[in-house]
C-alpha atoms as a PDB file:
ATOM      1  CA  UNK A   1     -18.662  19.443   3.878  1.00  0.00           C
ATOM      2  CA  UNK A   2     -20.509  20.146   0.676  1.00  0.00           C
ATOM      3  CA  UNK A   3     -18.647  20.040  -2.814  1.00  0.00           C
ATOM      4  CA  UNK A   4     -17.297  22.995  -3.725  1.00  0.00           C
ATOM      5  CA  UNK A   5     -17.945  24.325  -8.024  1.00  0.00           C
ATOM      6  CA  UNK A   6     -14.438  23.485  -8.465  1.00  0.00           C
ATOM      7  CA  UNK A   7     -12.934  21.168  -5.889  1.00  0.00           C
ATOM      8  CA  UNK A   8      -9.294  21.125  -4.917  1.00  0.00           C
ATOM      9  CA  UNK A   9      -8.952  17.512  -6.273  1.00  0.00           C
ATOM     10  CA  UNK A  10     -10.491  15.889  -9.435  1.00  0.00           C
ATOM     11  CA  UNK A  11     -11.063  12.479  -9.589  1.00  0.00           C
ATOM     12  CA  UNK A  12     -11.982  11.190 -13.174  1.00  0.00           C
ATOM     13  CA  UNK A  13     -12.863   7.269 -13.991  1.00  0.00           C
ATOM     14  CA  UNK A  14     -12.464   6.145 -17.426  1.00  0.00           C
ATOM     15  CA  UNK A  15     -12.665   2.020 -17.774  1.00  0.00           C
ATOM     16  CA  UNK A  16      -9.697   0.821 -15.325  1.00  0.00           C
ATOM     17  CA  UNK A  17      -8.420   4.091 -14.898  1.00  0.00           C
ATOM     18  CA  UNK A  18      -8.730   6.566 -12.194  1.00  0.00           C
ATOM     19  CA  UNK A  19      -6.634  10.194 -12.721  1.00  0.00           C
ATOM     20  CA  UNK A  20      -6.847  12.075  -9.671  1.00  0.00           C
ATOM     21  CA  UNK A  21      -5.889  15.958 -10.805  1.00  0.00           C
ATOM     22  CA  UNK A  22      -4.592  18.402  -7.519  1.00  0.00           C
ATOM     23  CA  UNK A  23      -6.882  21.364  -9.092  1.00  0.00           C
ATOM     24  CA  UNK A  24      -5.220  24.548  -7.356  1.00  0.00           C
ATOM     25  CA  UNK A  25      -3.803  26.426 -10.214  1.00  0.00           C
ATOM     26  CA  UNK A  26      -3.506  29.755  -8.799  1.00  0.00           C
ATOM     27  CA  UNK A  27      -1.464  28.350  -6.007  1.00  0.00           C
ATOM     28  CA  UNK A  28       0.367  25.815  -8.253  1.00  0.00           C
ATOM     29  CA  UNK A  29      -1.538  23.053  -6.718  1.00  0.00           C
ATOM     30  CA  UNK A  30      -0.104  23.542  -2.860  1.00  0.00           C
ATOM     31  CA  UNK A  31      -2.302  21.346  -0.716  1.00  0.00           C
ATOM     32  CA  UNK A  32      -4.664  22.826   1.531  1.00  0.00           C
ATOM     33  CA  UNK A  33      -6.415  20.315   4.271  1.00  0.00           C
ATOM     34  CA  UNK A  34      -8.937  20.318   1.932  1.00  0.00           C
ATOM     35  CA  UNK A  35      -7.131  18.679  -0.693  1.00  0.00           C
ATOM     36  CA  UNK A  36      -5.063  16.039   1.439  1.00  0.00           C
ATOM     37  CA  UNK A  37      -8.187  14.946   2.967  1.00  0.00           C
ATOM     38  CA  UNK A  38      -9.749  13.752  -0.437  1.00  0.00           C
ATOM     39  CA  UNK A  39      -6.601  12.938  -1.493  1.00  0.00           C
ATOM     40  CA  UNK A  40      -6.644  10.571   1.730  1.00  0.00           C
ATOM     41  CA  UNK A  41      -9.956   8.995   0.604  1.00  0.00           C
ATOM     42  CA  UNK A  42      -8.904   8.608  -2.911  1.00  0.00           C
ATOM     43  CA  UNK A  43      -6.607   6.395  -1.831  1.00  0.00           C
ATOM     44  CA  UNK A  44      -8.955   4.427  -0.098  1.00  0.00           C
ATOM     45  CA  UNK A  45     -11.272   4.252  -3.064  1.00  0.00           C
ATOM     46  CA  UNK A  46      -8.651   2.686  -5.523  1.00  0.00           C
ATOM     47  CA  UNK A  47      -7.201   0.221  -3.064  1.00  0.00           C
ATOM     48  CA  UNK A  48     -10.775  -1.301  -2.244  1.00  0.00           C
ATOM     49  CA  UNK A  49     -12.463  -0.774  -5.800  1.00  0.00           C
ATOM     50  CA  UNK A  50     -11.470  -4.157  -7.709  1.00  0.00           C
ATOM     51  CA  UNK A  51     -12.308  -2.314 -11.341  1.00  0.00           C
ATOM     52  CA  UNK A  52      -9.347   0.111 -10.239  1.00  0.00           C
ATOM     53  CA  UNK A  53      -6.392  -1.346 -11.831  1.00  0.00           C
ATOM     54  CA  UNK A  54      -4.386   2.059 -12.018  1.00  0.00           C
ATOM     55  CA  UNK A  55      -4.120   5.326 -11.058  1.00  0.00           C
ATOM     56  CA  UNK A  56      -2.562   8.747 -12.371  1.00  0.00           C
ATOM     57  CA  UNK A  57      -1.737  11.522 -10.323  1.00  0.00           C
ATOM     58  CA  UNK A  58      -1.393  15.126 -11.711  1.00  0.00           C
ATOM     59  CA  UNK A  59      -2.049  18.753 -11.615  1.00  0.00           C
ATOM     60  CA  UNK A  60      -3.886  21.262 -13.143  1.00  0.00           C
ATOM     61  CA  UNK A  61      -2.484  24.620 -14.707  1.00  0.00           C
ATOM     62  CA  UNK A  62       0.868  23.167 -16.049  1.00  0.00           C
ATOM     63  CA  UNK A  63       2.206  22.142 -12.417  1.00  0.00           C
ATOM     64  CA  UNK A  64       1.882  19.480 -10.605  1.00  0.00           C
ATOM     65  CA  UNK A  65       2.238  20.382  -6.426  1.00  0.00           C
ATOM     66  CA  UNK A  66       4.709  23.204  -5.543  1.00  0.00           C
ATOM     67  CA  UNK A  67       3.984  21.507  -1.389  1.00  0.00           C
ATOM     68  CA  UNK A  68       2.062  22.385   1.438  1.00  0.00           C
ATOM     69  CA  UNK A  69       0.087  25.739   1.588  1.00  0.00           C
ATOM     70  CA  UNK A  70       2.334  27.695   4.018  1.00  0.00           C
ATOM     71  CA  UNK A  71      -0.080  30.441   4.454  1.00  0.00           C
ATOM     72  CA  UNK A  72      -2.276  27.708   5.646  1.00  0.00           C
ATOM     73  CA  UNK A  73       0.116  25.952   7.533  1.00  0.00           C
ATOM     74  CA  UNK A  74       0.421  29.802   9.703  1.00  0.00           C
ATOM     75  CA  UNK A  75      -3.209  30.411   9.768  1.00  0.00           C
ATOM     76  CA  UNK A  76      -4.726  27.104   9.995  1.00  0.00           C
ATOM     77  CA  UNK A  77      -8.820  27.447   8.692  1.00  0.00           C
ATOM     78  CA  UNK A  78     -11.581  26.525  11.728  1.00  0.00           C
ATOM     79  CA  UNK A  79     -13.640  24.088   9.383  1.00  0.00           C
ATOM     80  CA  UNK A  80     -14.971  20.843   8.630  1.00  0.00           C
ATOM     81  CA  UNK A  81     -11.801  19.881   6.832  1.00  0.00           C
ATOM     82  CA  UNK A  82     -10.046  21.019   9.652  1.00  0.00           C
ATOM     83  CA  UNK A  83     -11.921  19.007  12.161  1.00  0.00           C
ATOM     84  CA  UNK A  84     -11.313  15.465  10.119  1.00  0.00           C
ATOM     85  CA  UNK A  85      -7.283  16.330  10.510  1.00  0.00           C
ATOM     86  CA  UNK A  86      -8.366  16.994  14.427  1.00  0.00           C
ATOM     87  CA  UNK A  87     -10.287  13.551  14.625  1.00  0.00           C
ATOM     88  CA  UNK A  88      -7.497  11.333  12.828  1.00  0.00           C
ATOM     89  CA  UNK A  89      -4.006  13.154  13.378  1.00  0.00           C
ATOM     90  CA  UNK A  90      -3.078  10.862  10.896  1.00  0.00           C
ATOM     91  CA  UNK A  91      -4.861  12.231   7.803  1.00  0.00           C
ATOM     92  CA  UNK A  92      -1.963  14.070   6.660  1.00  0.00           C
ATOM     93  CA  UNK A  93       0.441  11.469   6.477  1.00  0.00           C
ATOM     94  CA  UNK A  94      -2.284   9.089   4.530  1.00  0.00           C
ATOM     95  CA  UNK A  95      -2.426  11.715   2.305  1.00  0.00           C
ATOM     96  CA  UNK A  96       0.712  11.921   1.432  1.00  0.00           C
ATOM     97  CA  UNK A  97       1.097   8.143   0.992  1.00  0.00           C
ATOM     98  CA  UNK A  98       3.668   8.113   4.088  1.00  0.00           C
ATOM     99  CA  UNK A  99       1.549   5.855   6.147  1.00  0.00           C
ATOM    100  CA  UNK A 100      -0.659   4.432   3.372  1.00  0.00           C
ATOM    101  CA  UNK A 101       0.918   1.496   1.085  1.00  0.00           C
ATOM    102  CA  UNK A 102      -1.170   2.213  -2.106  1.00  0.00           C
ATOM    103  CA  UNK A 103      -1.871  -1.748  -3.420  1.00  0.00           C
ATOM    104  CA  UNK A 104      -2.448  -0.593  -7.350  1.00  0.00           C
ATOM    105  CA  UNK A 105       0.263   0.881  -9.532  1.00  0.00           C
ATOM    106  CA  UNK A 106       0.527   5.265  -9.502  1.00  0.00           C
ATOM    107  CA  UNK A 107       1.644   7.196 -12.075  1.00  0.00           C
ATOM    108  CA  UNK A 108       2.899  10.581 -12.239  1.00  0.00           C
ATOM    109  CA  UNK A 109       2.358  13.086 -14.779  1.00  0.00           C
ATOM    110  CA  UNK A 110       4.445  16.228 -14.004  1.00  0.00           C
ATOM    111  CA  UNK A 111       4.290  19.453 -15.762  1.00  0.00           C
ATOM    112  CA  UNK A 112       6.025  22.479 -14.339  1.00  0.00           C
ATOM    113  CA  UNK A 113       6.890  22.215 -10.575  1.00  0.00           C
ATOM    114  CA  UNK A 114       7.239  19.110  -8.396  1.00  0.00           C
ATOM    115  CA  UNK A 115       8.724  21.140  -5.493  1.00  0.00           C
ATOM    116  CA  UNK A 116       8.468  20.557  -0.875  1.00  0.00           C
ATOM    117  CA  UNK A 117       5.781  18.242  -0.862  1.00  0.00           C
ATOM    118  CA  UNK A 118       4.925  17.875  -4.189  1.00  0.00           C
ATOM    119  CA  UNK A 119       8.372  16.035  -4.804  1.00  0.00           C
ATOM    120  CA  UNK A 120       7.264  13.644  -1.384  1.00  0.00           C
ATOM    121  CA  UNK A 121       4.322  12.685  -2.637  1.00  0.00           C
ATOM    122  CA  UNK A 122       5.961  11.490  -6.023  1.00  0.00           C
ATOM    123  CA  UNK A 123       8.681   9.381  -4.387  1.00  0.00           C
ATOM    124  CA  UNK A 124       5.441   7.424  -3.844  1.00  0.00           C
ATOM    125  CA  UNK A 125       4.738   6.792  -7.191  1.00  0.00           C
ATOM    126  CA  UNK A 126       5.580   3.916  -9.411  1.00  0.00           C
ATOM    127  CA  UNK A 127       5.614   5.093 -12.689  1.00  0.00           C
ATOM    128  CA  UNK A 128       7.009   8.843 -13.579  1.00  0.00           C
ATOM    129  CA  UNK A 129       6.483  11.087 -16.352  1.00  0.00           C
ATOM    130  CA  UNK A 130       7.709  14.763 -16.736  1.00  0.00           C
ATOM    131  CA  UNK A 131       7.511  17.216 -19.434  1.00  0.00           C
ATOM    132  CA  UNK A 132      10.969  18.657 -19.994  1.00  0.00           C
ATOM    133  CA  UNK A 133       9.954  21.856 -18.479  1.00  0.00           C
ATOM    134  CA  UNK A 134       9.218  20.062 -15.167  1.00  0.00           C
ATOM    135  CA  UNK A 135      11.486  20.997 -11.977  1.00  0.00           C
ATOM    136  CA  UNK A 136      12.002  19.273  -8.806  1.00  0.00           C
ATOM    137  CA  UNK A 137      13.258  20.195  -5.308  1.00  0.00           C
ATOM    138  CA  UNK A 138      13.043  19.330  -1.604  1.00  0.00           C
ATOM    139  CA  UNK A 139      13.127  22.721  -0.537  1.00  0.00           C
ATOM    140  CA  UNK A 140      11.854  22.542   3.235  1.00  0.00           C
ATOM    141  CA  UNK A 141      15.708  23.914   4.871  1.00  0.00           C
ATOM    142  CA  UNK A 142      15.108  27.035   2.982  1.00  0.00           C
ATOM    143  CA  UNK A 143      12.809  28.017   5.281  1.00  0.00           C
ATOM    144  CA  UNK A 144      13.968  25.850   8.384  1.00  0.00           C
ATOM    145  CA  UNK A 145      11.437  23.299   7.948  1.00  0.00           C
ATOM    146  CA  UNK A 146      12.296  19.339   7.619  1.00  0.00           C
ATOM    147  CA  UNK A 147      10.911  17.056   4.988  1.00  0.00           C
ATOM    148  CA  UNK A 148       8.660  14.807   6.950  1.00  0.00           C
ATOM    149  CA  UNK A 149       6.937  13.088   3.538  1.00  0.00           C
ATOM    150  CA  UNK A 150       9.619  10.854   3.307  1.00  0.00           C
ATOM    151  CA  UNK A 151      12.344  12.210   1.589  1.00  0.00           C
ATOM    152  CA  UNK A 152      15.219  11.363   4.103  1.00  0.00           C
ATOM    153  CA  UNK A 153      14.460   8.006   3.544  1.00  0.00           C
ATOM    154  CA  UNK A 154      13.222   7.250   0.310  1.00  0.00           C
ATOM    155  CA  UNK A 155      14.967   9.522  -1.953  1.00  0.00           C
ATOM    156  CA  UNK A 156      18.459   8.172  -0.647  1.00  0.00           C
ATOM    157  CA  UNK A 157      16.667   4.639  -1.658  1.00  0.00           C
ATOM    158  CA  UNK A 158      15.275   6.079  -4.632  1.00  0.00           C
ATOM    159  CA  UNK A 159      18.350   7.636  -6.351  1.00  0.00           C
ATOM    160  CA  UNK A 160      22.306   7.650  -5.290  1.00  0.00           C
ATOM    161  CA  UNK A 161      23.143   9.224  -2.041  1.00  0.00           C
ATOM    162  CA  UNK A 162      25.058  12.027  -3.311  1.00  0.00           C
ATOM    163  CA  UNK A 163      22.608  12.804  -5.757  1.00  0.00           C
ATOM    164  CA  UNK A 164      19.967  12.616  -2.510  1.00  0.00           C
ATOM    165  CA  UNK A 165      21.868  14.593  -0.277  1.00  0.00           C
ATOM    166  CA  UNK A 166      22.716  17.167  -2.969  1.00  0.00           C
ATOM    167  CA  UNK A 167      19.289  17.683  -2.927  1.00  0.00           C
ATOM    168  CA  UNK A 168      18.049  17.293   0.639  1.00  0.00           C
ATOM    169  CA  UNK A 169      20.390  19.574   1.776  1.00  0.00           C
ATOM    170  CA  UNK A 170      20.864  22.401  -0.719  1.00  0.00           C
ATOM    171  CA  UNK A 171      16.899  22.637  -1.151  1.00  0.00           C
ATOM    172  CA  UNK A 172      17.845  23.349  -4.799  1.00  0.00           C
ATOM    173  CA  UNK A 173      15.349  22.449  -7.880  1.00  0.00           C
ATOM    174  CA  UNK A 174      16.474  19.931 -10.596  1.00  0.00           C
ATOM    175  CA  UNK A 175      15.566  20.201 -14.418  1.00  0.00           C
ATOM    176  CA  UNK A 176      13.773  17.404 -15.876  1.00  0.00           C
ATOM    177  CA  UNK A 177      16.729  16.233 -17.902  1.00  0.00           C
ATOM    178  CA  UNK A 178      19.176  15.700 -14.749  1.00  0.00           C
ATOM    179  CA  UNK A 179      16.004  14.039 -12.831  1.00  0.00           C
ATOM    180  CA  UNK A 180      16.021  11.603 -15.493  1.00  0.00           C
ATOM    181  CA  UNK A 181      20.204  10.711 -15.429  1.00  0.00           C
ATOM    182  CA  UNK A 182      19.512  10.652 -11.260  1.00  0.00           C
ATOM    183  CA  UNK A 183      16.939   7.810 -12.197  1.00  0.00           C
ATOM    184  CA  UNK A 184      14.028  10.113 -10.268  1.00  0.00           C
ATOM    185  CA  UNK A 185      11.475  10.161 -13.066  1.00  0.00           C
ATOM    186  CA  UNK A 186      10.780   7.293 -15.940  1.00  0.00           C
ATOM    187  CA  UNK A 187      10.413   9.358 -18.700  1.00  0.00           C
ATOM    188  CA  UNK A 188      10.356  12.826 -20.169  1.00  0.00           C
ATOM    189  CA  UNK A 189       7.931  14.257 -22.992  1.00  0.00           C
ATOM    190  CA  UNK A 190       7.446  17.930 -24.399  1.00  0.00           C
ATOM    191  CA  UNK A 191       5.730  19.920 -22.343  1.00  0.00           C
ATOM    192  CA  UNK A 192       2.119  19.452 -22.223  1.00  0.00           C
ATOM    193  CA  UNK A 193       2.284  16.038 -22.751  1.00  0.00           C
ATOM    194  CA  UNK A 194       3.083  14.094 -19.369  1.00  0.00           C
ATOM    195  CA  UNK A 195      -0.769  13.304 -18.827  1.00  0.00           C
ATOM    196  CA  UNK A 196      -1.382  12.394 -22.513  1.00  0.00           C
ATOM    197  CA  UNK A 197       1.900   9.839 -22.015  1.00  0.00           C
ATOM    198  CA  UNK A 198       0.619   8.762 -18.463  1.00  0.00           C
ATOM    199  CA  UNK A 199      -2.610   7.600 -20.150  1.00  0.00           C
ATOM    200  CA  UNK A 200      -1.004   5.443 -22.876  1.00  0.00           C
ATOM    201  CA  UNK A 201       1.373   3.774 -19.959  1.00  0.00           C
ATOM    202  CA  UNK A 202      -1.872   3.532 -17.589  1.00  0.00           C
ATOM    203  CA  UNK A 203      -3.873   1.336 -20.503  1.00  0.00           C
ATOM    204  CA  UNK A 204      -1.046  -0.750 -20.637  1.00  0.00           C
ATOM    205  CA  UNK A 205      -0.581  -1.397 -17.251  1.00  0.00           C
ATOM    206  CA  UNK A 206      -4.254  -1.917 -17.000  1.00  0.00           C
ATOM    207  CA  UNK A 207      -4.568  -4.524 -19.714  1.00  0.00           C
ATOM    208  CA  UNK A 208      -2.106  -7.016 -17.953  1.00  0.00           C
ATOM    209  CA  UNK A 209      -3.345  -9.661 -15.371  1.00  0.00           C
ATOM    210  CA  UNK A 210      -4.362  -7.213 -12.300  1.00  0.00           C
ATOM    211  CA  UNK A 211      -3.647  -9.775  -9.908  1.00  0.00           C
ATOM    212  CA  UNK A 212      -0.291 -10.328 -11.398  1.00  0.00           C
ATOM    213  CA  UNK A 213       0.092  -6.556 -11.513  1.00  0.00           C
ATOM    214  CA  UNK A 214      -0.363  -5.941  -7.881  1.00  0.00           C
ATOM    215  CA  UNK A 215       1.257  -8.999  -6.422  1.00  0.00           C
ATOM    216  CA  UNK A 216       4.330  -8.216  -8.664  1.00  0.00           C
ATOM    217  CA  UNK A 217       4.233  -4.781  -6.888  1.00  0.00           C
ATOM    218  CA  UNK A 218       3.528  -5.757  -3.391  1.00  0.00           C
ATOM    219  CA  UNK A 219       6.905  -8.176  -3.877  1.00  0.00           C
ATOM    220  CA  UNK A 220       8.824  -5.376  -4.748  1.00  0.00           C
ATOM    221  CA  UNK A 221       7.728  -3.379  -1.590  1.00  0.00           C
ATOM    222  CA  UNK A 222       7.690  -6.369   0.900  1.00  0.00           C
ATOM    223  CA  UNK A 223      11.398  -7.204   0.108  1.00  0.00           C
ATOM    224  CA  UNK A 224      12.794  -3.872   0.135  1.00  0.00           C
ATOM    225  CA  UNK A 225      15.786  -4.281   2.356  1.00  0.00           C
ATOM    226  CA  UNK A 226      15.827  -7.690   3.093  1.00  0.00           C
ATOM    227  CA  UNK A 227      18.917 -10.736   2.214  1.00  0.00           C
ATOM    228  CA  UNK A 228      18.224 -12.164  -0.772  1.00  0.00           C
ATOM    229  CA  UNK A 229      17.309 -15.408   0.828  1.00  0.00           C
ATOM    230  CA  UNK A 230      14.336 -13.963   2.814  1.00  0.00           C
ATOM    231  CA  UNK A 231      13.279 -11.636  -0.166  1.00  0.00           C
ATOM    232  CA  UNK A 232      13.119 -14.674  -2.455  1.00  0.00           C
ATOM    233  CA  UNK A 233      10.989 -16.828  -0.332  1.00  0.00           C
ATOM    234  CA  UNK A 234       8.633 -13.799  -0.374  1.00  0.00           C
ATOM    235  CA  UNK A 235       8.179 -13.372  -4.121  1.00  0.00           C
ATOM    236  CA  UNK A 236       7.805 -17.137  -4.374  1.00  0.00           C
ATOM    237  CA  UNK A 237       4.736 -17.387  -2.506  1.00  0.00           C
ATOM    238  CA  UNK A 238       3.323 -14.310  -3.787  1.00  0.00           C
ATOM    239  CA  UNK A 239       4.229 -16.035  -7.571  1.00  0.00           C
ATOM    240  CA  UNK A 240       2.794 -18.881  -7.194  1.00  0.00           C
ATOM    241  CA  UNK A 241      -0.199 -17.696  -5.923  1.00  0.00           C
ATOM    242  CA  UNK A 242      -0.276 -15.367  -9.123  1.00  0.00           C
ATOM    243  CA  UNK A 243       0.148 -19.083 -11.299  1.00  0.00           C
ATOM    244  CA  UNK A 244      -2.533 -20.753  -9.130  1.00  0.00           C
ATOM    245  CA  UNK A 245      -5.085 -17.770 -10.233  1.00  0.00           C
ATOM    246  CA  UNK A 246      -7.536 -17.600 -13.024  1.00  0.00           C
ATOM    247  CA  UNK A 247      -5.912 -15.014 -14.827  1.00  0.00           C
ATOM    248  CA  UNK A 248      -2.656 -16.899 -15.149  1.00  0.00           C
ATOM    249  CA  UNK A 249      -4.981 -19.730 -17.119  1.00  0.00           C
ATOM    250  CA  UNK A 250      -6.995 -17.118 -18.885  1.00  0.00           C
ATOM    251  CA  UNK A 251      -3.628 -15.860 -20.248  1.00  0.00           C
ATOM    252  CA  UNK A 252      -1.764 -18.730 -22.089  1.00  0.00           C
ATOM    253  CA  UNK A 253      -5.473 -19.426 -23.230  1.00  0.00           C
ATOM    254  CA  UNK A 254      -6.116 -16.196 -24.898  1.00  0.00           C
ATOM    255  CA  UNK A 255      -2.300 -16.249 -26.227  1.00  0.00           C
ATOM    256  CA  UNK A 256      -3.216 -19.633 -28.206  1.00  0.00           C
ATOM    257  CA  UNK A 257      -6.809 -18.455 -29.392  1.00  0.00           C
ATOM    258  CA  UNK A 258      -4.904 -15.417 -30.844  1.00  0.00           C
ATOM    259  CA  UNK A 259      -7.823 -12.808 -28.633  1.00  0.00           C
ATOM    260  CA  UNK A 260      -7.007 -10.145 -26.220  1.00  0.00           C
ATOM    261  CA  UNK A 261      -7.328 -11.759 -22.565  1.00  0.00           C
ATOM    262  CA  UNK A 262     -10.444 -10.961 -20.295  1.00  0.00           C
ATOM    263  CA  UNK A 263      -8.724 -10.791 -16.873  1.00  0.00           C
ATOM    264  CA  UNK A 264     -10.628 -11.077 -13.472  1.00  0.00           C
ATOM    265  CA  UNK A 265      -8.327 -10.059 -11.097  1.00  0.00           C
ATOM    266  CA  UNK A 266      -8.683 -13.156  -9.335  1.00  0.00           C
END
């Protein structure tokens, strides 16, 4: 499988940061098998790199995903690509961060259309940004299809159910502005400016403890669901093994020698 001039996913590394940019413009980033299979070993790459403290996820051409490529989906390609989907039927689903629990924060940078599986891939995300021309939409019963990134069960636990089922069922698109009353997105910027605003928020995130960062995430995941009783037993352990680290004494240290801290990550 030999790198194409311009592949269908970007990945760019600056310090702590990794920006991973869906790069099909003249098919408003749809993902071919292509695509989902890097995306699939991006994934990989973050979770096991220790410099990776965040990641950003966007698209190129002013849009972020408008889904799956349908055309593909009819007339699927006899390639290498191919044959990796053939060899692990669950590629796809990795891909799509459906059966892949990404350990380091994600954040979104939308401009233009977050539509079919575009908008399932960014109910995986932690942190979202959207220009204000940005739309969103789970639009699979327009053409008989069913959601199967996730939607039916994590936008209802994502944003309130009638808001959810307004959307799952109608297929309709959302402007950014009622996204952001719904609670779907973090914050909105002028257009053009979701990546610029994903990068400030990502060199935040990266200059707190990374340990601390990832636990704190990984509690919020693991206790999803549970009684309160269970789900704070969980977060205790995980905390104090956060306060037992070396970044939590690096921390107070730097704090009272007035310096930035120089976190580990362990």
């Amino acid at each position: 499988m030999s790198a194409s001039a311009s592949p269908p996913l970007l990945v760019e590394r600056d310090g702590h940061v990794v920006t991973l940019t869906m790069n099909r413009p003249e098919a408003r980033n749809a993902m071919d098998l292509e695509m989902l299979a890097r995306l699939a070993d991006a994934w990989i790459m973050i979770d096991e790199d220790p410099e990776v403290r965040v990641a950003i996820l966007t698209g190129a051409g002013g849009h972020f995903c408008s889904g799956s490529d349908l055309k593909q989906m009819h007339q699927p390609p006899d390639d290498a690509w191919a044959a990796r989907f053939k060899a692990d039927p669950d590629l796809h689903w990795k891909a799509f961060l459906r059966h892949h629990r990404l350990t380091k924060p994600l954040i979104a940078a939308v401009e233009g259309s977050a539509i079919a599986g575009g908008m399932e891939i960014l109910q995986a995300t932690d942190i979202r940004i959207a220009a204000e021309g940005a739309r969103f939409g789970v639009s699979e019963v327009r053409w008989g299809l069913f959601p199967l990134g996730g939607s039916t069960v994590r936008l209802r636990r994502q944003i309130p159910y009638a808001h959810a089922m307004d959307i799952l069922l109608t297929g309709r698109h959302v402007r950014a502005d009622e996204a952001y009353r719904m609670g779907l997105i973090s914050r909105i910027v002028p257009d053009g400016q979701a990546l610029t605003e994903a990068r400030h928020v990502a060199a935040e995130v990266a200059a707190n403890g990374p340990f601390a960062v990832q636990s704190i995430k990984r509690s919020v995941q693991d206790t999803e669901g549970l009684p309160e009783r269970e789900a704070l037993a969980i977060e205790l352990e995980l905390g104090w093994k956060v306060f037992q680290s070396d970044d939590a004494k690096e921390g107070p240290r730097a704090f009272a020698e007035k310096r930035p801290p120089r976190f580990t990550g362990k």
